[in-house]
C-alpha atoms as a PDB file:
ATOM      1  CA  UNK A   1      -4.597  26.253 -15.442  1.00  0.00           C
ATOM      2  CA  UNK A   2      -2.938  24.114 -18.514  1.00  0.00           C
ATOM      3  CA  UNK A   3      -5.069  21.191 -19.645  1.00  0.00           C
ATOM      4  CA  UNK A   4      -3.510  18.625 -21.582  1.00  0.00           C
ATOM      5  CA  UNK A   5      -5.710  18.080 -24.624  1.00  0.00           C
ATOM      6  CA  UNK A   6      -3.310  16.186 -26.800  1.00  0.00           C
ATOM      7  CA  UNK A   7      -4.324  12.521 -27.804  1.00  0.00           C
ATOM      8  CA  UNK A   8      -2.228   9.622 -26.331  1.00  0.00           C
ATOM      9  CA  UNK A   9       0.169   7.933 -28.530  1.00  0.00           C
ATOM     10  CA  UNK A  10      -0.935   4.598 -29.762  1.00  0.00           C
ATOM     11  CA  UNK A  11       2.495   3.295 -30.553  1.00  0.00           C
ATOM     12  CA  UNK A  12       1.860  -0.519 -28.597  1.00  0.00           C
ATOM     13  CA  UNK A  13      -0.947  -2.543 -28.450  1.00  0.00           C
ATOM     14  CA  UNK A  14      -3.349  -3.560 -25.711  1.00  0.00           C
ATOM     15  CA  UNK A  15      -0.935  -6.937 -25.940  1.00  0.00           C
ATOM     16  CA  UNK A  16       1.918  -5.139 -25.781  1.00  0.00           C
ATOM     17  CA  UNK A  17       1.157  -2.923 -22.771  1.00  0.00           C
ATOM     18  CA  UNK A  18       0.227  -5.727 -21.272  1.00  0.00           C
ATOM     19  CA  UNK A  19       3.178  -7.771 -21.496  1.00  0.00           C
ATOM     20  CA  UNK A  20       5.478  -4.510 -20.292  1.00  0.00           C
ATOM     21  CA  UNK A  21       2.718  -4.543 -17.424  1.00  0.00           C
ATOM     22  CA  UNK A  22       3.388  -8.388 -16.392  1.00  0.00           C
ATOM     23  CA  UNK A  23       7.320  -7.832 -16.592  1.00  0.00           C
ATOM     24  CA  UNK A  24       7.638  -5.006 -14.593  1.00  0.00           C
ATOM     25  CA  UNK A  25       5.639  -6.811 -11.727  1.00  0.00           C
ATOM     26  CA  UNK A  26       7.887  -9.788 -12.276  1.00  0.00           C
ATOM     27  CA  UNK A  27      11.263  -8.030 -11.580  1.00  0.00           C
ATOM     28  CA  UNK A  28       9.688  -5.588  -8.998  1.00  0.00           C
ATOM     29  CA  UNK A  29       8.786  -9.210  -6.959  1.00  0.00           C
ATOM     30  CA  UNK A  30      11.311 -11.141  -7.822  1.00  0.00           C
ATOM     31  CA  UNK A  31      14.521  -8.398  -8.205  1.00  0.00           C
ATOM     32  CA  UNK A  32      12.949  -5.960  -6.115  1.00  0.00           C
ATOM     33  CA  UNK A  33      13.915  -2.204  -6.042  1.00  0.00           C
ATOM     34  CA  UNK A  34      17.303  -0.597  -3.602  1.00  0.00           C
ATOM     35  CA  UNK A  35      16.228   1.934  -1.415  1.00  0.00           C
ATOM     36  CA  UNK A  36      18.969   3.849   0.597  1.00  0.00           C
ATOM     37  CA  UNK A  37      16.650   5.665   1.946  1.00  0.00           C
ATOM     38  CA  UNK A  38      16.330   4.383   5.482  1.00  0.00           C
ATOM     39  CA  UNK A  39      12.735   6.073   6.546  1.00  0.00           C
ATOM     40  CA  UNK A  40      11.435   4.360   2.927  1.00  0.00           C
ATOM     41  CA  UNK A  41      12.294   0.850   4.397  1.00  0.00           C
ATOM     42  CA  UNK A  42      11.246   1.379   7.144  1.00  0.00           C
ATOM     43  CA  UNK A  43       7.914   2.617   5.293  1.00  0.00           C
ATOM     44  CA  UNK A  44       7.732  -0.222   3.620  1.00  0.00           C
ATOM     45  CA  UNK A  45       8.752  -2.813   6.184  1.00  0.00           C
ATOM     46  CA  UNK A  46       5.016  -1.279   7.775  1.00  0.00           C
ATOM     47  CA  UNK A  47       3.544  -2.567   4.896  1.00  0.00           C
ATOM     48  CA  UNK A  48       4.629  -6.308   5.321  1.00  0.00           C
ATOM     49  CA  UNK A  49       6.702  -6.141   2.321  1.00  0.00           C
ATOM     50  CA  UNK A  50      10.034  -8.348   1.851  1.00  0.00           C
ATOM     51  CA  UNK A  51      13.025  -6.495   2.357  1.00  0.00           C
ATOM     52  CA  UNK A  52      16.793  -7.787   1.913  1.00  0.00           C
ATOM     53  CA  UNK A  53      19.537  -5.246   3.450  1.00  0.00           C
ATOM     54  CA  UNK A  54      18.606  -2.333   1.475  1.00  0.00           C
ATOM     55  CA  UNK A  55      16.345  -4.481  -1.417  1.00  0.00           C
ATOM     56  CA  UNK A  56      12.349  -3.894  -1.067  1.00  0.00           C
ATOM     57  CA  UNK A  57      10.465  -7.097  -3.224  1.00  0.00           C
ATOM     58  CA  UNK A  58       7.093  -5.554  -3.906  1.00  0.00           C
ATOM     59  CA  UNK A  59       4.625  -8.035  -4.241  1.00  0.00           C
ATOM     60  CA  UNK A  60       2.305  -7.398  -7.227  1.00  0.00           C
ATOM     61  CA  UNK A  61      -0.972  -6.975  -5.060  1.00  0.00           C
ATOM     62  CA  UNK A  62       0.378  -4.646  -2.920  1.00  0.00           C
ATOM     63  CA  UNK A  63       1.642  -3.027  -6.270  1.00  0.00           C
ATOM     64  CA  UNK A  64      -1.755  -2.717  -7.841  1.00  0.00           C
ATOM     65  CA  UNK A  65      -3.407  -1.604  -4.217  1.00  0.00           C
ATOM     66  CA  UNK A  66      -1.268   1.499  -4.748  1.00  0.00           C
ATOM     67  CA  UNK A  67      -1.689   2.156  -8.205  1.00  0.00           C
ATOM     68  CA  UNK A  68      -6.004   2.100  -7.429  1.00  0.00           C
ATOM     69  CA  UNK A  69      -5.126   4.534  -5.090  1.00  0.00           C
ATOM     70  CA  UNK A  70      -3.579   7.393  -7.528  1.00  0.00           C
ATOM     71  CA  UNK A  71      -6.133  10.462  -8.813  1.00  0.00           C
ATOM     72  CA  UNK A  72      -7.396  10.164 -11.821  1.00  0.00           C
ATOM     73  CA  UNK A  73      -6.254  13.747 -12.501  1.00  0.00           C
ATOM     74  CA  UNK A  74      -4.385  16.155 -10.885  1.00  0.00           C
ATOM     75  CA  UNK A  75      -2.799  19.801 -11.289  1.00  0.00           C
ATOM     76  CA  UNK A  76       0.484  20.151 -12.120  1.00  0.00           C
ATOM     77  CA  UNK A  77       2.140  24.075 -10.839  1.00  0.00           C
ATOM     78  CA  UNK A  78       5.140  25.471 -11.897  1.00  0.00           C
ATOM     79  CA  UNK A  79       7.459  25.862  -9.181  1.00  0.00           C
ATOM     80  CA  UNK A  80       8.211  29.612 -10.437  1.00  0.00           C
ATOM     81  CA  UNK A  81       4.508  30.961 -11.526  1.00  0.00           C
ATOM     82  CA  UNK A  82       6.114  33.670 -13.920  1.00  0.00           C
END
């Protein structure tokens, strides 16, 4: 197995990120995201979020529930092991 051991790039600040951060959450709640998928609206209609036609509004809570719920690390395999 392939460990990344390369450094993050430090290209924005803490401020920065943050700002990105608080933008993102604004147009994911207030734009929202179309998903033609009709099994992923239906997914999310489950989860009590807002949904116009085909437009899911993710509410930044629900966002950041998700986001605690991602691995810290995982393995990434190649699709052909060669």
């Amino acid at each position: 197995m392939w460990t990344n051991t390369l450094k993050p790039y430090d290209i924005l600040s803490e401020d920065q990120v943050q700002q990105i951060h608080d933008h993102a959450m604004q147009i994911l709640q207030e734009i929202g995201v179309d998903f033609l998928y009709p099994r992923a609206l239906d997914t999310f209609r489950r989860a009590g979020l807002t949904i116009e036609d085909s437009r899911v509004h993710f509410e930044p809570a629900f966002i950041e529930e998700q986001i605690k719920k991602v691995p810290e690390m995982f393995e990434v395999q190649a699709r052909n092991p060669k």
